[in-house]
C-alpha atoms as a PDB file:
ATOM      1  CA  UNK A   1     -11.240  -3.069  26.971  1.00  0.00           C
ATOM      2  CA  UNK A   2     -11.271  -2.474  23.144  1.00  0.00           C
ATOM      3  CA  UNK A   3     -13.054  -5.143  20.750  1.00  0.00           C
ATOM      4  CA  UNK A   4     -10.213  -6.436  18.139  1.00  0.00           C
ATOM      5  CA  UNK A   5     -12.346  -5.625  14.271  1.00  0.00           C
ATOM      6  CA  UNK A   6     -11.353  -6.806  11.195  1.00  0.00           C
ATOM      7  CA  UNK A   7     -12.783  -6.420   7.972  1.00  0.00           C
ATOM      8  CA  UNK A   8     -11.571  -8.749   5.172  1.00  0.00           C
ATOM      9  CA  UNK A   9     -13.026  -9.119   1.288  1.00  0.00           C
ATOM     10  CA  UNK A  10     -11.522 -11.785  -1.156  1.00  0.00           C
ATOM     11  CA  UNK A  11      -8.855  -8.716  -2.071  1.00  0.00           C
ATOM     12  CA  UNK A  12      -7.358  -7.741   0.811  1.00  0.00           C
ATOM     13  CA  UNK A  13      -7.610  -6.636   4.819  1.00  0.00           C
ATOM     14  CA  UNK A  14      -9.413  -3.232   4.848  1.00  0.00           C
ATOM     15  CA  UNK A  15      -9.515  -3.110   8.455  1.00  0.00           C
ATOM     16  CA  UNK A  16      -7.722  -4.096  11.525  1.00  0.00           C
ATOM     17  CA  UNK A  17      -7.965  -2.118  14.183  1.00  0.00           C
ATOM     18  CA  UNK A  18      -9.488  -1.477  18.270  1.00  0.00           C
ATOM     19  CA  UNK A  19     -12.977  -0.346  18.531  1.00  0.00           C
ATOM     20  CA  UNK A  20     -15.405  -0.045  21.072  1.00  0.00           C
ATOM     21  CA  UNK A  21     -18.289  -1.438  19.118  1.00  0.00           C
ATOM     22  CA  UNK A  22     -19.105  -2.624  15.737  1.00  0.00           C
ATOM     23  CA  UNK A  23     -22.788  -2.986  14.572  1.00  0.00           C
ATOM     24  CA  UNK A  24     -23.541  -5.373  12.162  1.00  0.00           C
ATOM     25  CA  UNK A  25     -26.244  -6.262   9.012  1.00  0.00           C
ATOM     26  CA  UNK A  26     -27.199  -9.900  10.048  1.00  0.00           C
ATOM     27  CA  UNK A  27     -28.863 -11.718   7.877  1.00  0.00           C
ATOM     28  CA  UNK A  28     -31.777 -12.552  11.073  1.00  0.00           C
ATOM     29  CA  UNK A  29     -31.342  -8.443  12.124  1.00  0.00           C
ATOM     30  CA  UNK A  30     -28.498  -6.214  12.804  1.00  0.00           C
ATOM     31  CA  UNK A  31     -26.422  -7.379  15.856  1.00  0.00           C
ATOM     32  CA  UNK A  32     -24.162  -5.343  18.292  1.00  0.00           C
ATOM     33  CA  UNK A  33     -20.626  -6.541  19.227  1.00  0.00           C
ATOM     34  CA  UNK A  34     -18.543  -5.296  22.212  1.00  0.00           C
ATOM     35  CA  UNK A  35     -15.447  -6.696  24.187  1.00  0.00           C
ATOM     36  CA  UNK A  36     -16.325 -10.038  25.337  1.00  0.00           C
ATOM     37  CA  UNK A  37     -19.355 -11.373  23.326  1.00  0.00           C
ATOM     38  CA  UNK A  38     -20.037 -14.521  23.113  1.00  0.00           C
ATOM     39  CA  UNK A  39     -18.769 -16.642  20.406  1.00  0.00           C
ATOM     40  CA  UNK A  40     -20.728 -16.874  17.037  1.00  0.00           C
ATOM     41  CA  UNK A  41     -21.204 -17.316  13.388  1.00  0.00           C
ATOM     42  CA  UNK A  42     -23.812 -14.933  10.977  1.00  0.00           C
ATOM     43  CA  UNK A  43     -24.415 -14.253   7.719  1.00  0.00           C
ATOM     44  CA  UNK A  44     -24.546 -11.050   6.607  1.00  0.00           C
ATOM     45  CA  UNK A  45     -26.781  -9.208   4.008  1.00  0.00           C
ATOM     46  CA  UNK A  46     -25.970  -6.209   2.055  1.00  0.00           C
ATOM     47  CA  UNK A  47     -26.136  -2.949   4.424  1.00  0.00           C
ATOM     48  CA  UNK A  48     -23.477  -0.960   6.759  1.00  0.00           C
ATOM     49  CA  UNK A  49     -21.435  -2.051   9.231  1.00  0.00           C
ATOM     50  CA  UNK A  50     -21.199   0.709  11.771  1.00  0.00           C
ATOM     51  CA  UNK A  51     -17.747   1.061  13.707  1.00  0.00           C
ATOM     52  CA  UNK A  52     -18.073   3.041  16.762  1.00  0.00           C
ATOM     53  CA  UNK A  53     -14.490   3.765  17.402  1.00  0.00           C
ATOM     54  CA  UNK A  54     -15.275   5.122  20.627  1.00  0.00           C
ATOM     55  CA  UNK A  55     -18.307   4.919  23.674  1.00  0.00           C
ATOM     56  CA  UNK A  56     -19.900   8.666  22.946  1.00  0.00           C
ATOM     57  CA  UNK A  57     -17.976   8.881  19.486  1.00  0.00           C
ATOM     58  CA  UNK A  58     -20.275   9.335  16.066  1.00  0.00           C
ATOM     59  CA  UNK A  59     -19.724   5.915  14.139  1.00  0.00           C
ATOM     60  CA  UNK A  60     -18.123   5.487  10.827  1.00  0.00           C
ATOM     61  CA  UNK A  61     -20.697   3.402   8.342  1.00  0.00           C
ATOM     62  CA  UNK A  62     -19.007   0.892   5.830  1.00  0.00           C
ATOM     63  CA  UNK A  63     -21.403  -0.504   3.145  1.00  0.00           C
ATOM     64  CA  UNK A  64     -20.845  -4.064   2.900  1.00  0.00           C
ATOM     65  CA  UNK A  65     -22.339  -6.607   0.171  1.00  0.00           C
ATOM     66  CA  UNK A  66     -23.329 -10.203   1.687  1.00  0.00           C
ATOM     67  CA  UNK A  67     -20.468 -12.391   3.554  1.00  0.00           C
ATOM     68  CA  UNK A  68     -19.987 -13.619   6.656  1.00  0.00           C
ATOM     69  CA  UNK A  69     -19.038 -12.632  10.614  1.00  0.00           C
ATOM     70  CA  UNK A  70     -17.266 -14.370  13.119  1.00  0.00           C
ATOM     71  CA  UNK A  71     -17.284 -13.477  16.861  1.00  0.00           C
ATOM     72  CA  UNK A  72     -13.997 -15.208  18.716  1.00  0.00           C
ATOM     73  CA  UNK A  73     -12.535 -14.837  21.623  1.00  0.00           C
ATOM     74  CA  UNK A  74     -10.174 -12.884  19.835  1.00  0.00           C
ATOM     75  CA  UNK A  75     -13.291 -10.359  18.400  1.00  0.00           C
ATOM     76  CA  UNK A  76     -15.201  -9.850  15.120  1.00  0.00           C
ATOM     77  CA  UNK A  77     -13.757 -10.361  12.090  1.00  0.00           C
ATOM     78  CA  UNK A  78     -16.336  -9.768   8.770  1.00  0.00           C
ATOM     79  CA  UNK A  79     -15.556 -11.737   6.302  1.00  0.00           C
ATOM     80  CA  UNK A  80     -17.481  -9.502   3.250  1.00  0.00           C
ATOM     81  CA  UNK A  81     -17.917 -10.044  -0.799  1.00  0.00           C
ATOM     82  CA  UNK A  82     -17.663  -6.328  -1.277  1.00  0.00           C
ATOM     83  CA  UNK A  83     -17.267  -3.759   1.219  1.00  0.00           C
ATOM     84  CA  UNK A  84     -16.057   0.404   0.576  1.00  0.00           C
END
């Protein structure tokens, strides 16, 4: 099953779309989400998120400045200052 990722910045939704994993700059250390993690909250510091659209698949990297990510039952959703 594909993990639900959105990206969001004060401006606008960048990204909404179904991904296999997302890796994410914590603010503790960089934290892998799939399908079915366990709810949580981070921070986030200023790095890349990297989307891995697919299991074998290269991933896309998408610098973010500082914000915030949420893990739901629903998936991830990165709430970031600045991202592009």
């Amino acid at each position: 099953m594909p993990l639900h990722f959105e990206l969001v910045t004060p401006e606008k939704l960048l990204r909404s779309e179904e991904v296999h994993m997302v890796v994410v700059p914590g603010s503790e250390g960089d934290f892998g989400v799939l399908e079915g993690h366990a709810p949580f909250m981070s921070t986030i510091r200023d790095g890349e998120i990297m989307v891995h659209k697919t299991a074998g698949g290269a991933p896309e990297a998408i610098r973010v400045e500082g914000g915030l990510a949420e893990v739901t039952t629903r998936g991830l959703t990165v709430l970031a200052e600045k991202a592009g």
